[in-house]
PDB file of N, CA and C in Angstrom:
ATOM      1  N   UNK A   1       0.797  -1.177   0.000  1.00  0.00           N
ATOM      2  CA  UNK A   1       0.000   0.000   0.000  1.00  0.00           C
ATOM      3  C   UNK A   1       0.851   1.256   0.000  1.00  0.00           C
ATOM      4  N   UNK A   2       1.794   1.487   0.824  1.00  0.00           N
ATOM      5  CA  UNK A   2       2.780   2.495   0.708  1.00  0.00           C
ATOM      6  C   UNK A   2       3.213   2.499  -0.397  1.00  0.00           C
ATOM      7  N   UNK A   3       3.786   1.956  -1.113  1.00  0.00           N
ATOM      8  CA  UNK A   3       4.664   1.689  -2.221  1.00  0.00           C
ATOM      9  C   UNK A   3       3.527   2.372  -3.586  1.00  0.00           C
ATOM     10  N   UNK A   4       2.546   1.907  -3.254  1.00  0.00           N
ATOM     11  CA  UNK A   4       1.004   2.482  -4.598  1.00  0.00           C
ATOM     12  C   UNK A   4       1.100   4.160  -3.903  1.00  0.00           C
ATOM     13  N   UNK A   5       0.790   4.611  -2.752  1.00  0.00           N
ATOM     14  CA  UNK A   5       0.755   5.523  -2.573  1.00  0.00           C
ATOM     15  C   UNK A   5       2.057   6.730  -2.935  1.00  0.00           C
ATOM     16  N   UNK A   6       3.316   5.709  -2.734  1.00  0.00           N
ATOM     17  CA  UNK A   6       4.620   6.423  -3.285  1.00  0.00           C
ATOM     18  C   UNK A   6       4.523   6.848  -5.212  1.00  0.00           C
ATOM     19  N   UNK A   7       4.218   5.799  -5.530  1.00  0.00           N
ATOM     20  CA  UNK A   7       4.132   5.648  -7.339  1.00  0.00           C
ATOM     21  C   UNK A   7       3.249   6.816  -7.365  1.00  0.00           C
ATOM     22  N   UNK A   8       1.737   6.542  -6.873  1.00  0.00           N
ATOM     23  CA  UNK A   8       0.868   8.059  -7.329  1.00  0.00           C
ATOM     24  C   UNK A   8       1.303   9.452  -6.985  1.00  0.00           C
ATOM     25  N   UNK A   9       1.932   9.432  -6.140  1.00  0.00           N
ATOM     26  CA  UNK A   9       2.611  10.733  -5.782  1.00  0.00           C
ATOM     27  C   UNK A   9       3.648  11.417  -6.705  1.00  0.00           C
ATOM     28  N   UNK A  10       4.629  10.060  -6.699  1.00  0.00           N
ATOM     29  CA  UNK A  10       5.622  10.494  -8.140  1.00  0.00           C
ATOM     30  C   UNK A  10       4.870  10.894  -9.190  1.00  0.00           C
ATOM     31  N   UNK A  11       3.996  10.064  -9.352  1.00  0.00           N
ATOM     32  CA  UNK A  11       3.268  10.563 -10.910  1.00  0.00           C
ATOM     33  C   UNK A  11       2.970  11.806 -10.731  1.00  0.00           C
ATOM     34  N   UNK A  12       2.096  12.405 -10.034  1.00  0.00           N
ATOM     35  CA  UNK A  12       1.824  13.820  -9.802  1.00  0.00           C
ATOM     36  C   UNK A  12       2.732  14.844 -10.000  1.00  0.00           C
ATOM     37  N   UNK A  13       4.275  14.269  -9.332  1.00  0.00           N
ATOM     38  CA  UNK A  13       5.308  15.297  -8.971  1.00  0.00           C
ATOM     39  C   UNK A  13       5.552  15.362 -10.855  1.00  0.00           C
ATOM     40  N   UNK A  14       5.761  14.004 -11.095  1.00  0.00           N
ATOM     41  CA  UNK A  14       6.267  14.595 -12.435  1.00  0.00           C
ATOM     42  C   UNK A  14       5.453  15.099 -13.628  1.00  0.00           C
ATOM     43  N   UNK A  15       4.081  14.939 -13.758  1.00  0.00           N
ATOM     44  CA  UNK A  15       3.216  15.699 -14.090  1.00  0.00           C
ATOM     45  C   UNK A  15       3.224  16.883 -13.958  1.00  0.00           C
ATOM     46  N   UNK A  16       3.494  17.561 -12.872  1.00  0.00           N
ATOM     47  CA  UNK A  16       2.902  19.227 -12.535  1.00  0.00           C
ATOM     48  C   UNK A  16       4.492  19.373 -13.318  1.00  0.00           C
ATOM     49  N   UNK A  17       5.935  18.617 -12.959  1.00  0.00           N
ATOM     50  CA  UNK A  17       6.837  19.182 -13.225  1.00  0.00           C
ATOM     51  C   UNK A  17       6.882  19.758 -14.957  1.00  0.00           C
ATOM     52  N   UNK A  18       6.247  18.194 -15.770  1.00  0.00           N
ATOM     53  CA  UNK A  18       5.937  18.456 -16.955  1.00  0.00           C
ATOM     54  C   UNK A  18       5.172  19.361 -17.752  1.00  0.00           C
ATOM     55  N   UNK A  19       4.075  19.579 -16.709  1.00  0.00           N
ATOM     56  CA  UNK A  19       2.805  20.435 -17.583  1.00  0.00           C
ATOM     57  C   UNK A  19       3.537  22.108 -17.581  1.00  0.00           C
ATOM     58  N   UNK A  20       4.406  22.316 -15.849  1.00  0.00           N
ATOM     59  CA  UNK A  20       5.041  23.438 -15.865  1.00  0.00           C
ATOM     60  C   UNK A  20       5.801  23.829 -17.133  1.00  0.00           C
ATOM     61  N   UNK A  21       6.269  23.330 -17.200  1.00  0.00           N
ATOM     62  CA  UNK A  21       7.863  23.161 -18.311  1.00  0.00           C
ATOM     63  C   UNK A  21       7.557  23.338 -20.015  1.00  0.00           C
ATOM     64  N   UNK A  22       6.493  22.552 -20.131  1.00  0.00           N
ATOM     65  CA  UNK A  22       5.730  22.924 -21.274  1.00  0.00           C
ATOM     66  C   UNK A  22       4.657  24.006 -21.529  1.00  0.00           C
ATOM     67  N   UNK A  23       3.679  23.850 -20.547  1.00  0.00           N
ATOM     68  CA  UNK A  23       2.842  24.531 -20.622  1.00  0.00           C
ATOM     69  C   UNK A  23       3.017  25.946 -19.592  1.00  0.00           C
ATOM     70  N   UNK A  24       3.765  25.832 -18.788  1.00  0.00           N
ATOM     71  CA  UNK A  24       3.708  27.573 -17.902  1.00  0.00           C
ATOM     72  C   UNK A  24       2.767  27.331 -17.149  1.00  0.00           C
ATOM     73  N   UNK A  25       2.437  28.476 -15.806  1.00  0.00           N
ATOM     74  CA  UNK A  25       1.970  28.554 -15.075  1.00  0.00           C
ATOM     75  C   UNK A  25       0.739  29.547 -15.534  1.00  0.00           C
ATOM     76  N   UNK A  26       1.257  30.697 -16.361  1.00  0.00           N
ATOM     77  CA  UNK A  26       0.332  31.744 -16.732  1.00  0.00           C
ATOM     78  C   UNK A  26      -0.115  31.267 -18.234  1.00  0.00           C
ATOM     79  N   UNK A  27      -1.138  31.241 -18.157  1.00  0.00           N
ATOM     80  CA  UNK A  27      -1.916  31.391 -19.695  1.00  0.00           C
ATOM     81  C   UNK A  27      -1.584  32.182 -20.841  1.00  0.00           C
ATOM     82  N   UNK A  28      -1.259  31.940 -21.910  1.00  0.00           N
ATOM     83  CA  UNK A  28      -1.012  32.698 -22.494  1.00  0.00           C
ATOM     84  C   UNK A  28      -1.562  34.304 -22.819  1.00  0.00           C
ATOM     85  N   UNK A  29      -2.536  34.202 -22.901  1.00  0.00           N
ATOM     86  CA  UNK A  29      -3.083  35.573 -23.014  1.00  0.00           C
ATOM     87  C   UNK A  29      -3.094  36.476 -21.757  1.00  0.00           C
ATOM     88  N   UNK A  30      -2.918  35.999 -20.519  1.00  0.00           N
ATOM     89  CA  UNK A  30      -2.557  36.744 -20.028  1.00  0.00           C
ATOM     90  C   UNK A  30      -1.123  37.466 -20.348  1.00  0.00           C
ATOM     91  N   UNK A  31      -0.222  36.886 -20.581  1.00  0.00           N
ATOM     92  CA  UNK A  31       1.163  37.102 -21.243  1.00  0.00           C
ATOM     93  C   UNK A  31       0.700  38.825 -22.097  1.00  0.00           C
ATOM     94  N   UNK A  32       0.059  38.141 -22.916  1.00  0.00           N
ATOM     95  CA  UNK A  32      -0.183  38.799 -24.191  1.00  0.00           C
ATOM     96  C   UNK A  32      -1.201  40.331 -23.477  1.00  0.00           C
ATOM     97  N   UNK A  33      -1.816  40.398 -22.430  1.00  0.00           N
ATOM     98  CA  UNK A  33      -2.199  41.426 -22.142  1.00  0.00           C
ATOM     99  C   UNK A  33      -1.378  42.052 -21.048  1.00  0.00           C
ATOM    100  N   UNK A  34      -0.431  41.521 -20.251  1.00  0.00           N
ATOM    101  CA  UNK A  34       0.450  42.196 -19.619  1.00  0.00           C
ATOM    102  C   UNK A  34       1.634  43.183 -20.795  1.00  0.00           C
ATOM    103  N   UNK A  35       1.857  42.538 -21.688  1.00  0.00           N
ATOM    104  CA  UNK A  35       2.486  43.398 -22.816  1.00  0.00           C
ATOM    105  C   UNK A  35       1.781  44.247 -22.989  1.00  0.00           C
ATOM    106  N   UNK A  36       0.760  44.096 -23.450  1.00  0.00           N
ATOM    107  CA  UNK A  36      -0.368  45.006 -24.164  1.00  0.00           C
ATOM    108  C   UNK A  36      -0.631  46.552 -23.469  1.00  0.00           C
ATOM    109  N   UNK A  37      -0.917  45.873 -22.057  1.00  0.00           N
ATOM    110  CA  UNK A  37      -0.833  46.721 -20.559  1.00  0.00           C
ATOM    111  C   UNK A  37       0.518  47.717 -20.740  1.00  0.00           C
ATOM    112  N   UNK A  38       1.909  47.045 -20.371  1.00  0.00           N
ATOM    113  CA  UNK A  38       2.773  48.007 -20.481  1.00  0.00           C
ATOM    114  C   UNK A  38       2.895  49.072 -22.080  1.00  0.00           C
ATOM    115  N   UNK A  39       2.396  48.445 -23.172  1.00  0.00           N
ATOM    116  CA  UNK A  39       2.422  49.477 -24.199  1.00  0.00           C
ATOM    117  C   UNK A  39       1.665  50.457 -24.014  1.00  0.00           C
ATOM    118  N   UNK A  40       0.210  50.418 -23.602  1.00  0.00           N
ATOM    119  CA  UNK A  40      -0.417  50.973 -23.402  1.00  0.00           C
ATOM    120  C   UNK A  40       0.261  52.534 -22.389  1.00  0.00           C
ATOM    121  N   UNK A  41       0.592  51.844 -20.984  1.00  0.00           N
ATOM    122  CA  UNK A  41       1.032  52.491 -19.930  1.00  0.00           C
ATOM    123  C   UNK A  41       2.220  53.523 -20.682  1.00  0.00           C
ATOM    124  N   UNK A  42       2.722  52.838 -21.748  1.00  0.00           N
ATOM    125  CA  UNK A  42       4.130  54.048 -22.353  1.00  0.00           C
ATOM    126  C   UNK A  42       3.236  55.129 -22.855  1.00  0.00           C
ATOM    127  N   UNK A  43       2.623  54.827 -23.923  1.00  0.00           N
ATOM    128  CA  UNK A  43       1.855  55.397 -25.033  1.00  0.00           C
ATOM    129  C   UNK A  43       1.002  56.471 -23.674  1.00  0.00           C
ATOM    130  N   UNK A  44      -0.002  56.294 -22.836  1.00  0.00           N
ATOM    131  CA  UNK A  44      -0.670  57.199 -21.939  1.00  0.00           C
ATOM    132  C   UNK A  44       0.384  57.510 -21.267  1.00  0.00           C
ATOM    133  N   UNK A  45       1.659  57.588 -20.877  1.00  0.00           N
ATOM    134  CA  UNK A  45       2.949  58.392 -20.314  1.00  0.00           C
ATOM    135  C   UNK A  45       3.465  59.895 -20.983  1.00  0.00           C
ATOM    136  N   UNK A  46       3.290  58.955 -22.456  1.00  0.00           N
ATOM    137  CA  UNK A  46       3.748  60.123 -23.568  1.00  0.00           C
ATOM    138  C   UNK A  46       2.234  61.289 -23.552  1.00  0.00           C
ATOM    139  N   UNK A  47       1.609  60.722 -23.522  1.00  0.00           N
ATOM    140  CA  UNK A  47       0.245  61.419 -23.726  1.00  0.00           C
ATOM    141  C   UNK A  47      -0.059  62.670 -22.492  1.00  0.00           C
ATOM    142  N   UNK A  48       0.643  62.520 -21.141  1.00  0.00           N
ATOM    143  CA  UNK A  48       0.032  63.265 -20.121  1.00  0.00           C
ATOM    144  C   UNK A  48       1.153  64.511 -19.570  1.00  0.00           C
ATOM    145  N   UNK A  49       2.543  63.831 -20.758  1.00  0.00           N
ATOM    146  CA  UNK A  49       3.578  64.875 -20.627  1.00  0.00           C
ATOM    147  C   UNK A  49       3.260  66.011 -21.205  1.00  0.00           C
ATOM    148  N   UNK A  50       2.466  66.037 -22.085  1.00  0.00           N
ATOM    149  CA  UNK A  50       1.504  66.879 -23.017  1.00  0.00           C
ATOM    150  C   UNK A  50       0.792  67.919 -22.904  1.00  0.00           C
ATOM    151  N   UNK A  51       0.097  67.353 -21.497  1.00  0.00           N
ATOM    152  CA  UNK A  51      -0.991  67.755 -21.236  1.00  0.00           C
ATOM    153  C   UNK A  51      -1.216  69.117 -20.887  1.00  0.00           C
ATOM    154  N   UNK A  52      -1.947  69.814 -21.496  1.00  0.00           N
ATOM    155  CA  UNK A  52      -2.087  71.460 -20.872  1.00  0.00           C
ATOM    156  C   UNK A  52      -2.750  71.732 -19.569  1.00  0.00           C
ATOM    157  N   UNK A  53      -1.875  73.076 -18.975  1.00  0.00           N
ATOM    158  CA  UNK A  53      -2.348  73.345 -18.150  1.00  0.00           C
ATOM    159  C   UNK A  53      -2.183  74.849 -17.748  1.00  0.00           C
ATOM    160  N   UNK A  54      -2.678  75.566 -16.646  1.00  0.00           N
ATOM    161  CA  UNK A  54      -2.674  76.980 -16.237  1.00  0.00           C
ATOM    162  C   UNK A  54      -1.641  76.905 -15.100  1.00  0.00           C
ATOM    163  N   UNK A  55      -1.138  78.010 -14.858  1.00  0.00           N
ATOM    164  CA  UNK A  55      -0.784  78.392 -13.897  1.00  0.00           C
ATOM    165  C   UNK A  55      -1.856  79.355 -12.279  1.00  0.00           C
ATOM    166  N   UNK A  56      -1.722  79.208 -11.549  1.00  0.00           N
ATOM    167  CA  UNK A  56      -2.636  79.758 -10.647  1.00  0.00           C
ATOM    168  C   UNK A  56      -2.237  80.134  -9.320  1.00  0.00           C
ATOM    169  N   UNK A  57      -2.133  81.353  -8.574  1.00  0.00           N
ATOM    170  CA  UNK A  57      -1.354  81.235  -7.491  1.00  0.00           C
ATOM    171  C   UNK A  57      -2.978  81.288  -6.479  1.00  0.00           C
ATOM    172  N   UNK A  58      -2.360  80.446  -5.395  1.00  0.00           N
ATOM    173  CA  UNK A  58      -3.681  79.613  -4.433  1.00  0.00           C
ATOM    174  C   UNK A  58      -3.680  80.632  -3.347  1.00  0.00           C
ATOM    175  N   UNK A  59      -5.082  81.328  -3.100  1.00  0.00           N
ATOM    176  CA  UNK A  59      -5.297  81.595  -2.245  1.00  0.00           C
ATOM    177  C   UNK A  59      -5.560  81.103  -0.817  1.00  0.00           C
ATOM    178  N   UNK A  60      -6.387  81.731   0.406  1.00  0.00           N
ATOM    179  CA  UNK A  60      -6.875  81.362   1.397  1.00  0.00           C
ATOM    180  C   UNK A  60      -8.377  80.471   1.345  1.00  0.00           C
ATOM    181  N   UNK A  61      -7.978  78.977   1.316  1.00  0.00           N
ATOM    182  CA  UNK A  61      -9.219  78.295   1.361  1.00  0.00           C
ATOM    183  C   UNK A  61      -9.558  77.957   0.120  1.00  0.00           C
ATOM    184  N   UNK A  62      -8.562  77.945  -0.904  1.00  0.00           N
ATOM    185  CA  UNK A  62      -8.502  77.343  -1.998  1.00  0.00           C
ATOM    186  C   UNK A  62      -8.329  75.855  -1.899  1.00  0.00           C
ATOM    187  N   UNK A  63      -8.738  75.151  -2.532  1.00  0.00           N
ATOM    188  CA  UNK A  63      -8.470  74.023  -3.146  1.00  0.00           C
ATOM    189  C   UNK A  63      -7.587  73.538  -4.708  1.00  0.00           C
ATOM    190  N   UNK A  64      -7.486  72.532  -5.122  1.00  0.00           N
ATOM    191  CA  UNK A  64      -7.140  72.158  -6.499  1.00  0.00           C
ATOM    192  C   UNK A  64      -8.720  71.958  -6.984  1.00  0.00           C
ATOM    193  N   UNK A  65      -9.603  71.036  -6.423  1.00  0.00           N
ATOM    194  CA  UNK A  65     -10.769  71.028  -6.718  1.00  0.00           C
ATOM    195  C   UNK A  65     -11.801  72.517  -7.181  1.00  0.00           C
ATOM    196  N   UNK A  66     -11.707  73.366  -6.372  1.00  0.00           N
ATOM    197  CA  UNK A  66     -12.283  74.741  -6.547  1.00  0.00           C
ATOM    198  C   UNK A  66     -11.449  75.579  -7.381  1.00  0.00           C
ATOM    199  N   UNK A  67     -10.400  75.245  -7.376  1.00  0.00           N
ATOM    200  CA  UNK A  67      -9.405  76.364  -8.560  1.00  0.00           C
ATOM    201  C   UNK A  67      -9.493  75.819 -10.024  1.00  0.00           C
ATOM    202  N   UNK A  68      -9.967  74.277  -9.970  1.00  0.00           N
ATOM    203  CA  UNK A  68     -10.281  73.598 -11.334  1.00  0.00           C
ATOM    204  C   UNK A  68     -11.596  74.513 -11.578  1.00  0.00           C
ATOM    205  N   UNK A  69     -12.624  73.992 -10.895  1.00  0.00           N
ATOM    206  CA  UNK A  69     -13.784  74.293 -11.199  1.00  0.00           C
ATOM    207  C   UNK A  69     -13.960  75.894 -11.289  1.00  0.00           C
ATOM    208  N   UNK A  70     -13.358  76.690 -10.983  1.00  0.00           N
ATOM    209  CA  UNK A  70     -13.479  78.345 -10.585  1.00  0.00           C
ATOM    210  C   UNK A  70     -12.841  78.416 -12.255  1.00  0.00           C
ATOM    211  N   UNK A  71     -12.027  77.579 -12.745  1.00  0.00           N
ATOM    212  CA  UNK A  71     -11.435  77.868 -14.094  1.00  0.00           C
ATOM    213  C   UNK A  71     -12.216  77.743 -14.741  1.00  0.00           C
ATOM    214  N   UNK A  72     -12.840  76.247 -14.815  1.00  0.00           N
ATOM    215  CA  UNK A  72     -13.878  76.439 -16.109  1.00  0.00           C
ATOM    216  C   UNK A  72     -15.369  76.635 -15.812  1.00  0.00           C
ATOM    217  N   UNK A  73     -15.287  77.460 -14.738  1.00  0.00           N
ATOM    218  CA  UNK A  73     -16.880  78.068 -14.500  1.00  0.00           C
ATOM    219  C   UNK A  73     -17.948  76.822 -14.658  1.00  0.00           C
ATOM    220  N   UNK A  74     -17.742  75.588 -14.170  1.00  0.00           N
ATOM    221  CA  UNK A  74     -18.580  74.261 -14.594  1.00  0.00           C
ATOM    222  C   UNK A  74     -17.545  73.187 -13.321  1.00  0.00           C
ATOM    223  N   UNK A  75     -18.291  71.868 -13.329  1.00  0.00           N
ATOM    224  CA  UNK A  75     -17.845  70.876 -12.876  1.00  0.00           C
ATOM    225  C   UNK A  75     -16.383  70.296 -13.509  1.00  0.00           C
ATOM    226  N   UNK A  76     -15.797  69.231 -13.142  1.00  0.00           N
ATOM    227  CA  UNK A  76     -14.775  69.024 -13.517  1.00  0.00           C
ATOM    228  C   UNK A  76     -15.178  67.822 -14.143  1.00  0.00           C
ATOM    229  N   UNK A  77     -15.011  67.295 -15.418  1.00  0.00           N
ATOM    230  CA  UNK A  77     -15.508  66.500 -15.980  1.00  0.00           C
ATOM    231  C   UNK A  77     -14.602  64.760 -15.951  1.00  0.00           C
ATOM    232  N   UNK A  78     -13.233  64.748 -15.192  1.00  0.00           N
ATOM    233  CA  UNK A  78     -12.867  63.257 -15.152  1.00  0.00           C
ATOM    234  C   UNK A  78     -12.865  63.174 -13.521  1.00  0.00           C
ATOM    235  N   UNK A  79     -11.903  61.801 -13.262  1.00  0.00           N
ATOM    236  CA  UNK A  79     -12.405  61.776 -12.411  1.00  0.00           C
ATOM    237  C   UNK A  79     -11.429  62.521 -11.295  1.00  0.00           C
ATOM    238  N   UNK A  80     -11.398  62.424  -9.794  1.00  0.00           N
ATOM    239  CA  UNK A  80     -10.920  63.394  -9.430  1.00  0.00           C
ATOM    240  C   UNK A  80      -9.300  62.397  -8.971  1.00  0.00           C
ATOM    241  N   UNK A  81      -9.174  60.703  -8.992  1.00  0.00           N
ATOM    242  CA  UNK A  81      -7.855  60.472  -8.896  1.00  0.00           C
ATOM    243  C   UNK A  81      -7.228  60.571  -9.626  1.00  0.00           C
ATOM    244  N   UNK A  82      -7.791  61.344 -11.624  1.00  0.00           N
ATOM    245  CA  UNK A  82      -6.988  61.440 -12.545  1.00  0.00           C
ATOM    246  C   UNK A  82      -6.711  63.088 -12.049  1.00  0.00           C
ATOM    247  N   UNK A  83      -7.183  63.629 -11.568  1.00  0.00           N
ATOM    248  CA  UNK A  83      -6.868  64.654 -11.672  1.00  0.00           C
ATOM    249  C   UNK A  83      -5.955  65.068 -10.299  1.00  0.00           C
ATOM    250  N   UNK A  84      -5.687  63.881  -9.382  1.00  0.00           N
ATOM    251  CA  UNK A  84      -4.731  63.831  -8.615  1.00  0.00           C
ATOM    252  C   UNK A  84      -3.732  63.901  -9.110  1.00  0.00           C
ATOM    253  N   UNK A  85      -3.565  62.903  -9.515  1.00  0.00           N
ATOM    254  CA  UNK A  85      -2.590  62.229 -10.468  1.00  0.00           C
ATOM    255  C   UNK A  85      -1.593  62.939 -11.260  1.00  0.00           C
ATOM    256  N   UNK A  86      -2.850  63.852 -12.140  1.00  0.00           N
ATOM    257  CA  UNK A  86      -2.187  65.057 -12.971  1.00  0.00           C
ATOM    258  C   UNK A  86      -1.359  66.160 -12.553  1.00  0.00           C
ATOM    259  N   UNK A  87      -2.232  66.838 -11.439  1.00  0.00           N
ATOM    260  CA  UNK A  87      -1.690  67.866 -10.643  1.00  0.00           C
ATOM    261  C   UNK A  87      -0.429  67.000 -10.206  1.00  0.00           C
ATOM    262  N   UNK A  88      -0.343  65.909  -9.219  1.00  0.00           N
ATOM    263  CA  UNK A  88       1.118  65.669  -8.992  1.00  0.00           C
ATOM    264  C   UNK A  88       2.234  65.189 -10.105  1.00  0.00           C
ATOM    265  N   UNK A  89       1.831  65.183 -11.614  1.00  0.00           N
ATOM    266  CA  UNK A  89       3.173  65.121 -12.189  1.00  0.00           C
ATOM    267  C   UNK A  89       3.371  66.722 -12.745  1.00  0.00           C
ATOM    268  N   UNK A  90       2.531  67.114 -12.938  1.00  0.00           N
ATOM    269  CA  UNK A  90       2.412  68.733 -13.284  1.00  0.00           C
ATOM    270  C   UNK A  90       3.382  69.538 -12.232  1.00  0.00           C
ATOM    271  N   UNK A  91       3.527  69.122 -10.683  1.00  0.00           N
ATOM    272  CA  UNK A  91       3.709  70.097  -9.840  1.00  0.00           C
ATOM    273  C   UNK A  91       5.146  68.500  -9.193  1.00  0.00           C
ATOM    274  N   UNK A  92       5.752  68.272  -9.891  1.00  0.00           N
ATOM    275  CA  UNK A  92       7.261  67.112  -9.108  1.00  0.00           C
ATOM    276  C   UNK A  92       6.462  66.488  -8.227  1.00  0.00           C
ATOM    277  N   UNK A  93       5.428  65.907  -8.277  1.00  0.00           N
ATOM    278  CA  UNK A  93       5.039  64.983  -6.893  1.00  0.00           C
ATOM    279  C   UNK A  93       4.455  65.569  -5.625  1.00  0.00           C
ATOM    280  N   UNK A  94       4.243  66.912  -5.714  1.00  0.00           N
ATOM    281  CA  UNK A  94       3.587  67.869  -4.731  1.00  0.00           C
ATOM    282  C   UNK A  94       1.906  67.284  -4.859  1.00  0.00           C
ATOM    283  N   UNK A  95       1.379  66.560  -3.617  1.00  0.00           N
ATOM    284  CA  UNK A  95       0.046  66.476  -3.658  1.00  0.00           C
ATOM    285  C   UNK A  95      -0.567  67.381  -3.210  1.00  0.00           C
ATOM    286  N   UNK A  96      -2.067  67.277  -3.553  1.00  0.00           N
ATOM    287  CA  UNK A  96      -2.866  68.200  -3.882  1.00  0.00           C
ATOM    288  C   UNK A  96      -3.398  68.675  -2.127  1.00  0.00           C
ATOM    289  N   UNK A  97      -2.734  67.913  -1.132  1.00  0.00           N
ATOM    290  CA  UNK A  97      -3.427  68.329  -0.179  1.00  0.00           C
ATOM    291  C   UNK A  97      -2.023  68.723   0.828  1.00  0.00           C
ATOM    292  N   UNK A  98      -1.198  69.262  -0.008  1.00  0.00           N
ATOM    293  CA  UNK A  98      -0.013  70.104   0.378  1.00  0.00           C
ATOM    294  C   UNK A  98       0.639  71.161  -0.437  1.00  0.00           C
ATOM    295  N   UNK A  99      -1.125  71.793  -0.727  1.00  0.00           N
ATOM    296  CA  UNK A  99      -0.673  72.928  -1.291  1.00  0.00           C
ATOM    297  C   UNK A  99      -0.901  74.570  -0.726  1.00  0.00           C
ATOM    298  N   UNK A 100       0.235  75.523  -0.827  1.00  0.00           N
ATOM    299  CA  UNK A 100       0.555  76.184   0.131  1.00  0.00           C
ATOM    300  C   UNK A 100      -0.151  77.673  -0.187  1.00  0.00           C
ATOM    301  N   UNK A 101      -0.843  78.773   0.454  1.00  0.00           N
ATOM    302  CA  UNK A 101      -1.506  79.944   0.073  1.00  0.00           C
ATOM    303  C   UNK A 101      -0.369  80.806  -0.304  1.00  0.00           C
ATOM    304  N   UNK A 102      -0.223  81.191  -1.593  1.00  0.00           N
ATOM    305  CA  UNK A 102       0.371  82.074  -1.949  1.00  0.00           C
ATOM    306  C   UNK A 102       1.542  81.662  -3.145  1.00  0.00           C
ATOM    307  N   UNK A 103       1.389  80.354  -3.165  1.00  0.00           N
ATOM    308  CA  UNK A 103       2.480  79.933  -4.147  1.00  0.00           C
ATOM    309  C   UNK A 103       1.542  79.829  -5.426  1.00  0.00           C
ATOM    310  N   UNK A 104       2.605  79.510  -6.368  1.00  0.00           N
ATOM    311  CA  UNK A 104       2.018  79.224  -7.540  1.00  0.00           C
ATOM    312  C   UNK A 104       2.651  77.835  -8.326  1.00  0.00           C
ATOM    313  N   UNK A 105       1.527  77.064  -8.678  1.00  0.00           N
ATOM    314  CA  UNK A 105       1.106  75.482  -9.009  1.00  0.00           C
ATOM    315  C   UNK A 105       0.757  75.595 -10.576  1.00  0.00           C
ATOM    316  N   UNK A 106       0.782  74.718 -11.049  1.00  0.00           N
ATOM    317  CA  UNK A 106       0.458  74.091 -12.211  1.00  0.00           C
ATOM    318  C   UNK A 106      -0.523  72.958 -11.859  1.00  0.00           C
ATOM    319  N   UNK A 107      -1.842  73.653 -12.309  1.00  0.00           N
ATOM    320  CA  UNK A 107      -3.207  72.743 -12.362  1.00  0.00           C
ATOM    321  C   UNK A 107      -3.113  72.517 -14.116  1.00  0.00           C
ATOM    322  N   UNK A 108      -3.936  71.311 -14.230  1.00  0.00           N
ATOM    323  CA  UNK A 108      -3.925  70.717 -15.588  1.00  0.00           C
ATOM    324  C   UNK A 108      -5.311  70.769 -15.960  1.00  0.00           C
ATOM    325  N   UNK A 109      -5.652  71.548 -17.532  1.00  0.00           N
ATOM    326  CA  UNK A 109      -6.868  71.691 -17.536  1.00  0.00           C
ATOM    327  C   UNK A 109      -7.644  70.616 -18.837  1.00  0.00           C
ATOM    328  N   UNK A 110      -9.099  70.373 -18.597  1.00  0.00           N
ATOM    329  CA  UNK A 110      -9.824  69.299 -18.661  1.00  0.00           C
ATOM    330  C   UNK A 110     -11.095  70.468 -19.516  1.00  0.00           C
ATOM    331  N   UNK A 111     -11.403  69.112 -20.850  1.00  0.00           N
ATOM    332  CA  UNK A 111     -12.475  69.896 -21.340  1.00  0.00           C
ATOM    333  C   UNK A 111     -13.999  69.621 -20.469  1.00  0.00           C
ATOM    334  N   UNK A 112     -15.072  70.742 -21.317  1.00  0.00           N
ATOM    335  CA  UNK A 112     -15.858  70.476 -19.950  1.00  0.00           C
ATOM    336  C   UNK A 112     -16.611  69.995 -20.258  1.00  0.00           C
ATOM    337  N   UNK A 113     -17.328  69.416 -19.362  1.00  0.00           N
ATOM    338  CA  UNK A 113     -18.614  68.189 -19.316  1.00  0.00           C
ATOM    339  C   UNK A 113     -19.587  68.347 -20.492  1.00  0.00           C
ATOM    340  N   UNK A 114     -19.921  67.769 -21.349  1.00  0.00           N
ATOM    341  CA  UNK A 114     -20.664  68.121 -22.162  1.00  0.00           C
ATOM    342  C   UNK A 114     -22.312  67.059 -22.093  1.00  0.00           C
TER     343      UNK A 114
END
């Protein structure tokens, strides 16, 4: 009985070793969309170096949120972690909730809601 239980075990070991070896752990298409993913991620890199924006020096009780919206007299039409996002490559990594009264920032501007 040991000895049957040893054999099925081997078989297993060398099975998974085989199916690994040939077949991979990841599916192919996942493969194929992790590429896809990083092209993508270059291509929207190039795209946001681009991106226009105003200059604005921040008053008392300003926001990034209210200095967007005070710009285009309307709502802000994406969403607001892209527009985190933006403001901190716009401004070296300065987030939006360390911004100081009296300096002047680079907000990134967004067409409006239509």
């Amino acid at each position: 009985m040991k000895r049957l239980v040893g054999v099925i075990i081997a078989i297993i070991i060398l099975y998974s070793v085989y199916y690994d070896l040939s077949q991979g752990t990841l599916p192919a298409n996942m493969i194929k969309e992790t590429a896809v993913s990083k092209m993508s991620t270059d291509s929207e890199s190039s795209r946001e170096e681009a991106r226009p924006y105003f200059e604005e020096k921040v008053g008392a009780g300003d926001t990034v949120i209210s200095i967007l919206e005070n710009h285009l007299n309307d709502s802000i039409s994406v969403p607001i972690t892209e527009v985190i996002a933006d403001f901190k490559e716009l401004n070296n990594g300065v987030s939006p909730q360390e911004i100081q009264q009296g300096k002047v920032y680079k907000f990134p501007t967004y067409p409006k809601e239509q």
